[in-house]
Protein backbone atom coordinates (compact mmCIF):
# COMPACT_ATOMS: atom_id res chain seq x y z
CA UNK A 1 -19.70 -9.98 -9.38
CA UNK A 2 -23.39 -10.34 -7.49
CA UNK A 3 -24.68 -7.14 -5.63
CA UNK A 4 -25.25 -8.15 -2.35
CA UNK A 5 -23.33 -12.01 -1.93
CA UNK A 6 -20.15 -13.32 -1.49
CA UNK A 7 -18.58 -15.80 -3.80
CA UNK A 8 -16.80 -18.48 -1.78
CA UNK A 9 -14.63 -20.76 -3.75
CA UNK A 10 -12.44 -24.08 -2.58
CA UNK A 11 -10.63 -25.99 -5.09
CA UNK A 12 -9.28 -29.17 -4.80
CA UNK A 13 -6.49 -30.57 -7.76
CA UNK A 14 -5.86 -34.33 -8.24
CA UNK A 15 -1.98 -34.08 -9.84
CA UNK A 16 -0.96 -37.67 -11.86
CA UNK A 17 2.70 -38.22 -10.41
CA UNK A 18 5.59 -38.94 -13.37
CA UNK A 19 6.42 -42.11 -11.83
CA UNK A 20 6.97 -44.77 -14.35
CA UNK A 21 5.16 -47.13 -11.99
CA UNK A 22 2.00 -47.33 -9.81
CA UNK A 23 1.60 -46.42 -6.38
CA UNK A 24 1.15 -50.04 -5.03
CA UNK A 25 2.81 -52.55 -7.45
CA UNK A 26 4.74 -52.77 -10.53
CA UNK A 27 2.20 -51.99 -13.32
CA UNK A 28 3.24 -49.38 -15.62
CA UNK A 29 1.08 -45.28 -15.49
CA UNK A 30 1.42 -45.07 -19.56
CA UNK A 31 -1.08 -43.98 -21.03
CA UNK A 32 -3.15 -45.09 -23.72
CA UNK A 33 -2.77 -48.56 -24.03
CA UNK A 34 -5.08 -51.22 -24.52
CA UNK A 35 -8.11 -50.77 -21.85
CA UNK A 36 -7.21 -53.16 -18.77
CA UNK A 37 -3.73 -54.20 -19.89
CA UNK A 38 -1.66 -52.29 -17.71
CA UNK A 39 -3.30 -54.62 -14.53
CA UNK A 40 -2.44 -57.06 -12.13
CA UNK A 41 -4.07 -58.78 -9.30
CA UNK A 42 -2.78 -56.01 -6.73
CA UNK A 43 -4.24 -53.10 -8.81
CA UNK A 44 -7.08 -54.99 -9.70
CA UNK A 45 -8.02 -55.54 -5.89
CA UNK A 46 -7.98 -59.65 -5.85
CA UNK A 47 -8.22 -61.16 -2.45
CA UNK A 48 -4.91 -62.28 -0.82
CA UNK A 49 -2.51 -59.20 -2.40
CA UNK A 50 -0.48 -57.14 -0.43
CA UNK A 51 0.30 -52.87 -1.45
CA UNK A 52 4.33 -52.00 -1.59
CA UNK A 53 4.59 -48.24 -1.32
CA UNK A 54 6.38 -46.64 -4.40
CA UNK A 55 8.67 -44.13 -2.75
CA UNK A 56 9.13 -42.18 -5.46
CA UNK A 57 5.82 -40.94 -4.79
CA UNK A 58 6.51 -39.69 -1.53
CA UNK A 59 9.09 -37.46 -2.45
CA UNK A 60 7.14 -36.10 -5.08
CA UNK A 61 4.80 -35.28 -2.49
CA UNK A 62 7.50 -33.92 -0.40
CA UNK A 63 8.55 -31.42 -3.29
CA UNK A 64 5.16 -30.32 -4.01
CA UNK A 65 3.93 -29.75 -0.33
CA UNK A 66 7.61 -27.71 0.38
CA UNK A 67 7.04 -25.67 -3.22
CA UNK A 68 3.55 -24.31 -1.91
CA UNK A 69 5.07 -23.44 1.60
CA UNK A 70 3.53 -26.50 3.73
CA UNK A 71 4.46 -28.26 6.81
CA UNK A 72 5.69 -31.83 6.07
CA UNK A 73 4.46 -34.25 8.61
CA UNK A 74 7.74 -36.32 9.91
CA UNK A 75 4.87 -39.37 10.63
CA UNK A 76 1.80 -39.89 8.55
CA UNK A 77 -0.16 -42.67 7.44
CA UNK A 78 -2.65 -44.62 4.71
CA UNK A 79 -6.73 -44.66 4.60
CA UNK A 80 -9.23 -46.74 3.83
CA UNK A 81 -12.08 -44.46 1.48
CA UNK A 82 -15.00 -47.06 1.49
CA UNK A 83 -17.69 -46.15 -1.04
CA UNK A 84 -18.98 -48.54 -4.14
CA UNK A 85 -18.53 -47.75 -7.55
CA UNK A 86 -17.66 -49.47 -10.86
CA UNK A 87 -14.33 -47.67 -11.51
CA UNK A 88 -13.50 -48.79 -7.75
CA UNK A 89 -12.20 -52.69 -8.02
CA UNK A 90 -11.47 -53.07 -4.57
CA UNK A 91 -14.67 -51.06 -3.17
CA UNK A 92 -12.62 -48.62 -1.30
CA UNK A 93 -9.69 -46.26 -2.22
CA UNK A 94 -6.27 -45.94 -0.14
CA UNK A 95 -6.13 -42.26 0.53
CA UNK A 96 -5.24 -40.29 3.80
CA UNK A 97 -7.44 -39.19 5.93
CA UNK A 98 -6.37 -37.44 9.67
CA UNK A 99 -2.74 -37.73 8.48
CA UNK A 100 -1.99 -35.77 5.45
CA UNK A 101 1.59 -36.14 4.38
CA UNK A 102 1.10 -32.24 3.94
CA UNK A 103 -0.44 -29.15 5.68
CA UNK A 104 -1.05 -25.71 5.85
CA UNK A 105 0.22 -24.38 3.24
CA UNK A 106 -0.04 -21.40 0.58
CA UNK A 107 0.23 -19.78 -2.64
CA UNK A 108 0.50 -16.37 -3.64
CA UNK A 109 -1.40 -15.89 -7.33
CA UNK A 110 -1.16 -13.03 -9.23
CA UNK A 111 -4.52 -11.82 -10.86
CA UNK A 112 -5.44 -10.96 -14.40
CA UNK A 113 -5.02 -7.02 -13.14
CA UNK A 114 -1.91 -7.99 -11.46
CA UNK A 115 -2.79 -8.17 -8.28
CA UNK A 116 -1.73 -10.53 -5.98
CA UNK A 117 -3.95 -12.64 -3.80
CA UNK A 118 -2.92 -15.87 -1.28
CA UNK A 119 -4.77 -18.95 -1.32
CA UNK A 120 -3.93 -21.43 1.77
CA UNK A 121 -3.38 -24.83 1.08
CA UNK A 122 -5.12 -26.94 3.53
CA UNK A 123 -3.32 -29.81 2.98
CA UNK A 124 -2.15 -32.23 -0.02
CA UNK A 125 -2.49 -36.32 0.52
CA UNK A 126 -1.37 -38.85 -1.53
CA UNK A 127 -3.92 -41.54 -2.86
CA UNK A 128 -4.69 -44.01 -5.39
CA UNK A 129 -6.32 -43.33 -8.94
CA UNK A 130 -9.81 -45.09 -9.21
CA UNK A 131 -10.39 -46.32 -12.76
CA UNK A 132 -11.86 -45.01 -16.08
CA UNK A 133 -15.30 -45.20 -16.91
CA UNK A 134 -15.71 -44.81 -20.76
CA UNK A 135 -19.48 -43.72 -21.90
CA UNK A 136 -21.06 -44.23 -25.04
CA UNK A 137 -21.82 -40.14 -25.77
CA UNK A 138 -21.28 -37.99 -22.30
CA UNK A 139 -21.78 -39.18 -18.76
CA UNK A 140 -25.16 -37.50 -18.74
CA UNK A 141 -26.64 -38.93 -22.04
CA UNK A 142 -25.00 -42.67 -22.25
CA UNK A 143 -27.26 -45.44 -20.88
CA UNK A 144 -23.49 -47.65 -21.25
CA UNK A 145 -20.55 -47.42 -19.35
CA UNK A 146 -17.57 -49.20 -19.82
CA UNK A 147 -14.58 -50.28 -16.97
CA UNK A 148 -11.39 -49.74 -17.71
CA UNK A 149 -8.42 -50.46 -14.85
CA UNK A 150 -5.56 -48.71 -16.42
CA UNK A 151 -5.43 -46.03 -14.16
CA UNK A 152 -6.46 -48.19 -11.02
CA UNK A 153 -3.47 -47.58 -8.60
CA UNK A 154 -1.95 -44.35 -10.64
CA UNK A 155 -0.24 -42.05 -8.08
CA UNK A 156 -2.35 -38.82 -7.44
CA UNK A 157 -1.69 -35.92 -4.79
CA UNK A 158 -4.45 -34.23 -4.24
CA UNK A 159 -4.13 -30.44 -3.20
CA UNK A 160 -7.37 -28.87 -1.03
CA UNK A 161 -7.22 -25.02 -0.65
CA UNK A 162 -9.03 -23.29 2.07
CA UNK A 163 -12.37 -21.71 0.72
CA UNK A 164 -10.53 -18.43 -0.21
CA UNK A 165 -10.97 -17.96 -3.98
CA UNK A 166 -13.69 -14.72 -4.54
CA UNK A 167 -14.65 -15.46 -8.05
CA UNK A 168 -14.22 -18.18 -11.00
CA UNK A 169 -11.37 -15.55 -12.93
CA UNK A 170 -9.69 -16.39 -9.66
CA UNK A 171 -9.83 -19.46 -9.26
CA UNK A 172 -8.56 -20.20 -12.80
CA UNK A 173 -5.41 -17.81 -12.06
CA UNK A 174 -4.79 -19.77 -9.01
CA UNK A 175 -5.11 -23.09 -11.04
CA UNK A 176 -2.99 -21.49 -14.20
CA UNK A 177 -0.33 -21.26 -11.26
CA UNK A 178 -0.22 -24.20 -9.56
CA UNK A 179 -0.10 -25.85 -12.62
CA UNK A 180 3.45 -23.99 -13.39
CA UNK A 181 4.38 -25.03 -10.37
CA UNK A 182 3.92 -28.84 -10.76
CA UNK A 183 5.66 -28.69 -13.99
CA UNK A 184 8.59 -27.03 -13.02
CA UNK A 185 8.99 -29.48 -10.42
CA UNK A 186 8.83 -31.94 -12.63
CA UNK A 187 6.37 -33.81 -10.47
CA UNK A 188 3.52 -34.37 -13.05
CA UNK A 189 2.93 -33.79 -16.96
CA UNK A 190 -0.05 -31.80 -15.68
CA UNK A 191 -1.68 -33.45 -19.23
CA UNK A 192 -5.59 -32.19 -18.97
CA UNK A 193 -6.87 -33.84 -21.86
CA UNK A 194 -5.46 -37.05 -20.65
CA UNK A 195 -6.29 -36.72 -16.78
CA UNK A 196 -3.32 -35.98 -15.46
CA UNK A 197 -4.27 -33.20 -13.91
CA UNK A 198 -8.38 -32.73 -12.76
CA UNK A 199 -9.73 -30.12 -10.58
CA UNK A 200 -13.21 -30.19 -8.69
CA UNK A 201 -14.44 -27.49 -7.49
CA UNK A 202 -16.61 -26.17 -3.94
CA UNK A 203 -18.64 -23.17 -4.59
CA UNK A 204 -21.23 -21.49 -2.17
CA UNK A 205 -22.98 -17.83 -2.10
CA UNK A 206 -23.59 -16.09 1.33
CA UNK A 207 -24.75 -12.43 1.94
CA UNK A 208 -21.90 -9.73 2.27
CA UNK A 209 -20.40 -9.84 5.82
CA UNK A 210 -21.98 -13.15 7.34
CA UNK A 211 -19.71 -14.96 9.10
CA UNK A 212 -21.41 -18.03 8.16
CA UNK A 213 -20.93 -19.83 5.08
CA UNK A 214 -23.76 -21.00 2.50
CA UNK A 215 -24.04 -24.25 1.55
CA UNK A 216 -22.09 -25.30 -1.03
CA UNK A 217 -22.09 -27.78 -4.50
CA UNK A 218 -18.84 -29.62 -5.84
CA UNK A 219 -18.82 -29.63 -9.53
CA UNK A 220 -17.06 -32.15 -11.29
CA UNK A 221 -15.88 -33.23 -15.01
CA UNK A 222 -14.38 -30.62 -15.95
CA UNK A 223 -11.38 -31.10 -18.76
CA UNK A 224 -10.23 -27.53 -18.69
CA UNK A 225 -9.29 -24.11 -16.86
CA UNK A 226 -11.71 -22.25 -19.31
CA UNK A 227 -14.37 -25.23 -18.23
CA UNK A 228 -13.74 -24.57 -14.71
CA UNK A 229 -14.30 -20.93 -15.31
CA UNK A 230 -17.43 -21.19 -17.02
CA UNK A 231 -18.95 -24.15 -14.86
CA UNK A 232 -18.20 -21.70 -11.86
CA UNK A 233 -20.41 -18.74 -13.61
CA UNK A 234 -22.98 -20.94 -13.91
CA UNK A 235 -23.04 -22.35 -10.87
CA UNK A 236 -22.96 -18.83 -8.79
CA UNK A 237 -25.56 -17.49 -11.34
CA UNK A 238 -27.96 -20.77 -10.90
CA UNK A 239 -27.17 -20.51 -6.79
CA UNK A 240 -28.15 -16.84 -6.70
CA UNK A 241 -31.49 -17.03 -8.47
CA UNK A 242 -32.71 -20.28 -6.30
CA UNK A 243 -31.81 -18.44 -2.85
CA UNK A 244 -33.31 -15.32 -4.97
CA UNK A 245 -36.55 -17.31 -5.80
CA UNK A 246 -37.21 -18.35 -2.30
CA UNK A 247 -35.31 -21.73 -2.36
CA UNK A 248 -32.57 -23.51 -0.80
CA UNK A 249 -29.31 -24.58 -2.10
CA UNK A 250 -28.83 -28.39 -1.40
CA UNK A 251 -25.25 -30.10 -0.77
CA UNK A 252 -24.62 -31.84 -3.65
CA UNK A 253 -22.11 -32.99 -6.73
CA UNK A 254 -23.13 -31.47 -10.28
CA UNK A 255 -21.23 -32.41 -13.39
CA UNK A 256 -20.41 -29.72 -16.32
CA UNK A 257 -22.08 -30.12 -19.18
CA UNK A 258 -19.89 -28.25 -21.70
CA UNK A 259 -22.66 -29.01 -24.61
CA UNK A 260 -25.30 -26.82 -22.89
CA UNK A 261 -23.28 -24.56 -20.84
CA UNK A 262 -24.79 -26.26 -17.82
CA UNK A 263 -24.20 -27.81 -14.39
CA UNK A 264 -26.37 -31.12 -13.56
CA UNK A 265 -27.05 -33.04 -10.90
CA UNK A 266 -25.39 -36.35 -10.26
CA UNK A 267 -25.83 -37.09 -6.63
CA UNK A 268 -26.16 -35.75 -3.16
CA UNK A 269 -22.71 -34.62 -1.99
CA UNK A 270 -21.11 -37.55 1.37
CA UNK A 271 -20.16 -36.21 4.48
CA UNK A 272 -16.75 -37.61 5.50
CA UNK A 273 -18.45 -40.11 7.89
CA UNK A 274 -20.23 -41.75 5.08
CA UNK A 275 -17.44 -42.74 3.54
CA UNK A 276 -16.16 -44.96 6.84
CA UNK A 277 -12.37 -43.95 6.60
CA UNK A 278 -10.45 -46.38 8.56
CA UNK A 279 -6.62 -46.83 8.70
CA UNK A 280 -5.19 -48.55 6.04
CA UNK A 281 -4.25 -52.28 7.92
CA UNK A 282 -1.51 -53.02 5.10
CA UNK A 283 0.40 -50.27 4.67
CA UNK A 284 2.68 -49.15 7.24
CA UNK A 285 2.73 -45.44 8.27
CA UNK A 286 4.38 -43.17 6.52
CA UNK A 287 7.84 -42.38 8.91
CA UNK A 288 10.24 -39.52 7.46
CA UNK A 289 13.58 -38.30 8.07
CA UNK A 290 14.05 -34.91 8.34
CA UNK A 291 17.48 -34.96 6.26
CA UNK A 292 15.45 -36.71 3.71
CA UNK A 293 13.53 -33.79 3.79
CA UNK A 294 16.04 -31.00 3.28
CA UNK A 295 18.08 -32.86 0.08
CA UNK A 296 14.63 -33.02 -1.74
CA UNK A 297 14.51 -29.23 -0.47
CA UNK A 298 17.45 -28.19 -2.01
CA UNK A 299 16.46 -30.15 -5.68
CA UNK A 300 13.48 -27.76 -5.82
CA UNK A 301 15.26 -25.19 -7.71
CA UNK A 302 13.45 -21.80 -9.07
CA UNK A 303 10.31 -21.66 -9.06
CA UNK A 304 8.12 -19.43 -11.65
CA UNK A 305 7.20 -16.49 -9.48
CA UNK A 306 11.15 -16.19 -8.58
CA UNK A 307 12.05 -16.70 -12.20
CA UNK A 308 9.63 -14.24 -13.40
CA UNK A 309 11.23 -11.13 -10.82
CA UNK A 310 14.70 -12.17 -12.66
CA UNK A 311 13.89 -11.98 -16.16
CA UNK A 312 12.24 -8.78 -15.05
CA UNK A 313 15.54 -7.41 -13.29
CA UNK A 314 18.16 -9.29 -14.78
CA UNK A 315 17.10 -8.99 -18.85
CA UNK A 316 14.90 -6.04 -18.42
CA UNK A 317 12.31 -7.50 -19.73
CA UNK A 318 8.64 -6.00 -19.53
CA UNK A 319 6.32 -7.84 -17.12
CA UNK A 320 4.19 -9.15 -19.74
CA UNK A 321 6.88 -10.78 -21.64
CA UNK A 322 8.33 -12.03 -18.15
CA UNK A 323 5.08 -13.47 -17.16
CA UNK A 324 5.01 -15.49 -20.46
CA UNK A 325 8.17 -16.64 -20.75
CA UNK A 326 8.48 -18.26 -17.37
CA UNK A 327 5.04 -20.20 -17.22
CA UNK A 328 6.87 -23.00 -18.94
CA UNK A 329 10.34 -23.77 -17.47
CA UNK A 330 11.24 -25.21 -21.13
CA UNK A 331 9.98 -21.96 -22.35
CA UNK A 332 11.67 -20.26 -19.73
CA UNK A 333 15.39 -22.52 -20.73
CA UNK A 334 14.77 -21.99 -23.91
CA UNK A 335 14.83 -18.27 -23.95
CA UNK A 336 17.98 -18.19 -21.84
CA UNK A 337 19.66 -20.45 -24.12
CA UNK A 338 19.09 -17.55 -26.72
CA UNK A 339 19.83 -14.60 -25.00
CA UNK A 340 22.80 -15.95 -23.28
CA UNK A 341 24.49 -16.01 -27.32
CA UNK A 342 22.31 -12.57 -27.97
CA UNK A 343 23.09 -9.27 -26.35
CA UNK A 344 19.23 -8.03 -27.36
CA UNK A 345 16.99 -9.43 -24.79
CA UNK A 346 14.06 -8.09 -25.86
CA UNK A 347 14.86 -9.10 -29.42
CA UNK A 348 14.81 -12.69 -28.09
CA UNK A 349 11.39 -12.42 -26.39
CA UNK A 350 9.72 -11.01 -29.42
CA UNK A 351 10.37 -13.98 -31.44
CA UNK A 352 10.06 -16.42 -28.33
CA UNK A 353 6.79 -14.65 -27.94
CA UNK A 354 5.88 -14.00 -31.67
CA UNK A 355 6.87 -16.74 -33.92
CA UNK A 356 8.41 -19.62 -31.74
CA UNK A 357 4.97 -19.51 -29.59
CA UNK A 358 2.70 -19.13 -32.92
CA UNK A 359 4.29 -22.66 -34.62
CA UNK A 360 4.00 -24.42 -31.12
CA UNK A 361 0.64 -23.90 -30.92
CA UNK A 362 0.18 -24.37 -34.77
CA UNK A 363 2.11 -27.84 -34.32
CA UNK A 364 0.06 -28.54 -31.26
CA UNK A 365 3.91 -29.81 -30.38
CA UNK A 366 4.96 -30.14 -26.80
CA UNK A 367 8.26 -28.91 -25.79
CA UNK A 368 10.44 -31.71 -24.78
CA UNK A 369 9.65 -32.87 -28.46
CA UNK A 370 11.06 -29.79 -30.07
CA UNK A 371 14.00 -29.98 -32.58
CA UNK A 372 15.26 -26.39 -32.61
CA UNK A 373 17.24 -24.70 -29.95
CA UNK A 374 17.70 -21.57 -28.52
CA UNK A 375 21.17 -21.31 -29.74
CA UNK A 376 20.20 -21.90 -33.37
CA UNK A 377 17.50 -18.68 -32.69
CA UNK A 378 20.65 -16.68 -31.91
CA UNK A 379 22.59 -17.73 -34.69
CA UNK A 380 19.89 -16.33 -37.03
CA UNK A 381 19.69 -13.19 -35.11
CA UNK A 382 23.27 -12.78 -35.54
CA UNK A 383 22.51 -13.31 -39.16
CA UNK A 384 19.90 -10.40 -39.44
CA UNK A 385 22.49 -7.86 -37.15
CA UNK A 386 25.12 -8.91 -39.73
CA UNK A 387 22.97 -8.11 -42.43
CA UNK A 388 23.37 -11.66 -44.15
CA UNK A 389 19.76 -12.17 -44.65
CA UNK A 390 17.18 -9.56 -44.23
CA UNK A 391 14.01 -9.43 -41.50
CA UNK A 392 11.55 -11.18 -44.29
CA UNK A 393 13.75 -13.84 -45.28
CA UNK A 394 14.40 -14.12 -41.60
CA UNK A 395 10.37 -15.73 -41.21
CA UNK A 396 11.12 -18.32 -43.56
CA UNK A 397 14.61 -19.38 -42.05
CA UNK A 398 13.24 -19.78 -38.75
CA UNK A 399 10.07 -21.64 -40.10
CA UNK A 400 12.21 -24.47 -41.89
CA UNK A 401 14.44 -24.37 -38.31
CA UNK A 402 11.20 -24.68 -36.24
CA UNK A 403 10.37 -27.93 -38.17
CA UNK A 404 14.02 -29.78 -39.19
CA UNK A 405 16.64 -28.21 -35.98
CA UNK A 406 18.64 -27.16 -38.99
CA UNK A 407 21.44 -24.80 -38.83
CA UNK A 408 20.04 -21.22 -40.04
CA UNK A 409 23.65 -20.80 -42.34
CA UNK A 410 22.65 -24.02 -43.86
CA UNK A 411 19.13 -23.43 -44.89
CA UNK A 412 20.27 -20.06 -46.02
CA UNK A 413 22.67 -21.84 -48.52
CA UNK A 414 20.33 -24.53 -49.23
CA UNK A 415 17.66 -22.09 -50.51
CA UNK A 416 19.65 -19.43 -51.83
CA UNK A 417 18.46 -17.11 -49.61
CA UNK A 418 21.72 -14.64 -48.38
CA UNK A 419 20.94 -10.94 -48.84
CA UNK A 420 21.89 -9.01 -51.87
CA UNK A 421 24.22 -6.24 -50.68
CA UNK A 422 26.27 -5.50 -53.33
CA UNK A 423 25.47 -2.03 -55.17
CA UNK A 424 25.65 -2.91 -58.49
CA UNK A 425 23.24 -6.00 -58.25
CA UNK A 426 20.87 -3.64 -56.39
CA UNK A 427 20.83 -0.69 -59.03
CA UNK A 428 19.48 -3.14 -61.77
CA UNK A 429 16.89 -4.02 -59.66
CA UNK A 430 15.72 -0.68 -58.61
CA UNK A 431 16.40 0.58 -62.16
CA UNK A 432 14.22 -1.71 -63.51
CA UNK A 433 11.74 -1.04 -60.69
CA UNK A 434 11.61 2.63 -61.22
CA UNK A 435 11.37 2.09 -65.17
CA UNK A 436 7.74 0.53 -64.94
CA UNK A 437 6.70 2.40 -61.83
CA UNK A 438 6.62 6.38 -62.93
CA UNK A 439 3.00 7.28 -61.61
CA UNK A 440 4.68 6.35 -58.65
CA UNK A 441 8.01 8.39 -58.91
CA UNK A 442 5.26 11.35 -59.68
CA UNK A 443 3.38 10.85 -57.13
CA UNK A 444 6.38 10.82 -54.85
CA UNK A 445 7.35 14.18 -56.93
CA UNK A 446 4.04 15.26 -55.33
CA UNK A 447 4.70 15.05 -51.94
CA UNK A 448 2.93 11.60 -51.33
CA UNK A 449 5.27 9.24 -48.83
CA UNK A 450 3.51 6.23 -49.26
CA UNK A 451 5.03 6.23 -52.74
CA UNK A 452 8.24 5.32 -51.39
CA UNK A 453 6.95 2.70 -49.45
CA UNK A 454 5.40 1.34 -52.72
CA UNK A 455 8.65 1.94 -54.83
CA UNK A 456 10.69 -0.19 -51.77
CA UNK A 457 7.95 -3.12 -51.57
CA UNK A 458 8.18 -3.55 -55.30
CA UNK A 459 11.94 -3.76 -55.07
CA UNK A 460 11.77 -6.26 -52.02
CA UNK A 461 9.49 -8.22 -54.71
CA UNK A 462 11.43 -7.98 -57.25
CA UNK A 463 14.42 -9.45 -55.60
CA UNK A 464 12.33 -11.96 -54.11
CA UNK A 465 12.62 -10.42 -50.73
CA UNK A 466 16.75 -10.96 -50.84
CA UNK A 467 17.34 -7.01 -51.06
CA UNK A 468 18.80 -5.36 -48.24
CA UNK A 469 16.26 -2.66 -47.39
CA UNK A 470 18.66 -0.70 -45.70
CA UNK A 471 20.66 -0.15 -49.30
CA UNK A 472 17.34 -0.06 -50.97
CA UNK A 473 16.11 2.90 -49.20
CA UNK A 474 19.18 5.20 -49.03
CA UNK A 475 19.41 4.24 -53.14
CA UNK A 476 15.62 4.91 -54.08
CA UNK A 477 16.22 8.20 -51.86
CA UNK A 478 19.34 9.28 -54.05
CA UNK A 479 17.64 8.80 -57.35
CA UNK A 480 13.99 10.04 -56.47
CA UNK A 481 16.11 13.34 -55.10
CA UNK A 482 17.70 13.65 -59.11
C-alpha cells in the first residue's frame, strides 16, 4: 500500500457480554432505557458497596478465549484502572491487568483474495463498562456533554491482538471474523450501533525491514467496520506524509471524524504506569477448575470456519455461497433447515442468498425476529418442482411468507395463484395472444428469436403470470411451426 513502509496494525475489541445482569451487582445490561435508571449505589461507585462477581461472565470469557485458541489461566485476578473521567463514577475501572483470564491466542482470517493470514491474540480480560457520554452534535463539535450510568458495570471482554494486521482491508477481515465468532458463541449480540461491540485501533508506519517499530496512534469512535477501514487509510496516509515532511509521529489517541473523513486529536496516548493499576482489594482472584473448563469446551460447538469447509464438502456448495451462508449461524440453521426437506442445495442457497438476504436487509429485521422458516422455503420449492405455481408467482409467494410465516399452499389458495396447466385453458390464452400479435408471428416467420420470447411474455401477461411456461413454450412452438 506505501512504497517503501510497513503498515503495522493492533486491534483491540471491547465485546458487551449477553448476560441479563451486570458484572458487579444486580442492575439489568438492557438497553435503551431511561438515561441513569438501570443504577444502583454499587454501579454508581457510592462509598461503603461491595462488587459480587457475575459468573456468567467468566464462562463467557472462558468460551471466547478457548474459540480463538488461548491458554486459560487456572488463577487470575481483578485491577484497579485509575484515571478521571466523567463517564467513570468511581474514578477508576476494575479491569485486569498482569493476570488476564486469557492468553496467547490466535485466529486464522481469510482475506478478501482468499488468502489466509493468522493474527495472535495477546490476551482477552474481562472488565467493567465505563458510562455514556451523550454530546450535543459530535464529540468534536459539542461544547455539552451529558452522563449517563446505564452502561456503568456492563460486562466487556476485551480482545488485544499482537501488532500483526498489514493493512486496514485486513484488519476489517479479521474484525468481520471475530465478530462471527462471538455470535456463534452466543457470547454477545455484537450490536455496533448500540455499543455492543467497539474496536480501537493501534496503527504505526516503519521503513521496510526495520526491526523496530514506529510510533504508533490509537484511534477511537469508530461505529463501524467500514469506519475502521477508512479511519485506518487516513491515518497511514496522514502518518506517511508527516515522517515524509520531516516530522515526527507523536503517541497519541485521535477520534474519527466520519463528517470530514478525518482523524483528530483528543489527547496524548497513557503509558500503562500512568494509569496506577493496582490489584483490585474487593474482589477475590479469579480460581478455576479445570473440569469447569472442559464442559464449557465441549458447549462450543462449530464454529464458522469449520462450518464453512462442510457446506463446501457436504452440500457442494461453491465457496462464495459457503462463505455467506455461514457468517450468521441463524443464517447458517436456516439454510440447513431448507435443504435438509430439499434435495437441490444449490437451489436453496440461491434464494437464501437472493431473495431471503434482499428482504432482511430491506426489513432491516434481525434474525431471531424472523417469522418464516426454512421448512416453509422448501415447501415452496417443492411447489415450483411440482409445477403448482410457476418461478414468477414463486417471488410473490415467498414475499407474503417472508412477512406473515404463512404456509406457501395457503397463500397460493388465498390469492388464487396455482398454475394453469390444463391445455385447453392455455390454448385460449395463447390463441388470443397470437390473434393481436401477427407482426410478431412474422417476424418470428423471419427468423427473429426474440419474437418468441415476446409471444411467451405476452402470454405470461395475459394469464397474469399463472401460465406454466413450460406448456406455453412447447404450444407457441407447435402453432408458430403450422
Amino acid at each position: 500500500m506505501l512504497e517503501g513502509y510497513e503498515i503495522v496494525i493492533g486491534l483491540e475489541v471491547h465485546a458487551q457480554l449477553s448476560t441479563n445482569s451486570k458484572i458487579f451487582c444486580g442492575c439489568s445490561t438492557e438497553f435503551g432505557a431511561e438515561p441513569n435508571t438501570h443504577t444502583c449505589p454499587v454501579c454508581l461507585g457510592l462509598p461503603g458497596v461491595l462488587p459480587v462477581l457475575n459468573k456468567k461472565v467468566v464462562e463467557c470469557a472462558i468460551k471466547v478465549g478457548l474459540a480463538l485458541n488461548c491458554e486459560i489461566a487456572l488463577f487470575s485476578k481483578f485491577d484497579r484502572k485509575n484515571y478521571f473521567y466523567p463517564d467513570l463514577p468511581k474514578a477508576y475501572q476494575i479491569s485486569q491487568y498482569d493476570l488476564p483470564i486469557c492468553k496467547n491466542g490466535y485466529i486464522d482470517v481469510e482475506d478478501n483474495n482468499g488468502e489466509i493470514f493468522r493474527v495472535r491474540i495477546n490476551r482477552i480480560h474481562i472488565e467493567e463498562d465505563a458510562g455514556k457520554l451523550v454530546h450535543g452534535v459530535s464529540i468534536t463539535e459539542s461544547n455539552v456533554a451529558l452522563v449517563d450510568l446505564n452502561r456503568a458495570g456492563v460486562p466487556l471482554i476485551e480482545i488485544v491482538t499482537e501488532p500483526d494486521i498489514e493493512s486496514p482491508d485486513k484488519a476489517r477481515a479479521y474484525l468481520i471474523t471475530l465478530k462471527s465468532i462471538l455470535k456463534y458463541l452466543s457470547v454477545s449480540d455484537c450490536n455496533m450501533e448500540e455499543g455492543s461491540l467497539r474496536a480501537d485501533a493501534n496503527v504505526s508506519i516503519m521503513p521496510k525491514g526495520s526491526k523496530v517499530l514506529g510510533t504508533k496512534t490509537e484511534l477511537k469512535n469508530m461505529n463501524s467496520f467500514r469506519a475502521i477501514e477508512r479511519a485506518l487509510k487516513y491515518e497511514i496516509e496522514r502518518q506517511t506524509e508527516v515522517i515524509q515532511n520531516g516530522g515526527k509521529v507523536i503517541q497519541e489517541t485521535r477520534t474519527w471524524d466520519e463528517k470530514t473523513g478525518k482523524t483528530v486529536s483528543m489527547r496524548s496516548k497513557e503509558d500503562a504506569h500512568d494509569y496506577r493499576y493496582f490489584p483490585e482489594p474487593d474482589l477475590a482472584p479469579i480460581e478455576l477448575a479445570e473440569d469447569w473448563v472442559d464442559e464449557i469446551r465441549k458447549t462450543i460447538g462449530e464454529l464458522p470456519r469449520e462450518k464453512k469447509h462442510r457446506f463446501i464438502d457436504e452440500y457442494g456448495l461453491p465457496k462464495y455461497d459457503a462463505n455467506i451462508l455461514t457468517m450468521d449461524k441463524a443464517l447458517a440453521n436456516f439454510f440447513e433447515e431448507a435443504v435438509k426437506e430439499y434435495h437441490d442445495s444449490k437451489v436453496v442457497s440461491n434464494w437464501v442468498i437472493g431473495d431471503f438476504l434482499r428482504l432482511v436487509k430491506e426489513e432491516d429485521m434481525d434474525y431471531k425476529d424472523l417469522k418464516m422458516t426454512g421448512l416453509l422455503l422448501s415447501e415452496m420449492l417443492k411447489m415450483i418442482e411440482n409445477g403448482k405455481i410457476s418461478g414468477k408467482i414463486a417471488k410473490t409467494v415467498f414475499e407474503e411468507m417472508f412477512k406473515t410465516g404463512k404456509d406457501p399452499k395457503v397463500i397460493v389458495e388465498e390469492k388464487s395463484l396455482i398454475q394453469i396447466s390444463d391445455e385447453s385453458a392455455l390454448e385460449g390464452i395463447i390463441e388470443k395472444v397470437l390473434d393481436i400479435n401477427p407482426q410478431a408471428i412474422e417476424d418470428y416467420k423471419a427468423g427473429k428469436e426474440r419474437a418468441i420470447k415476446y409471444l411467451m411474455g405476452q402470454v405470461m401477461k395475459e394469464s397474469r403470470g399463472k401460465a406454466n411456461p413450460g406448456m406455453v413454450s412447447e404450444m407457441l412452438m407447435e402453432k408458430l411451426s403450422l
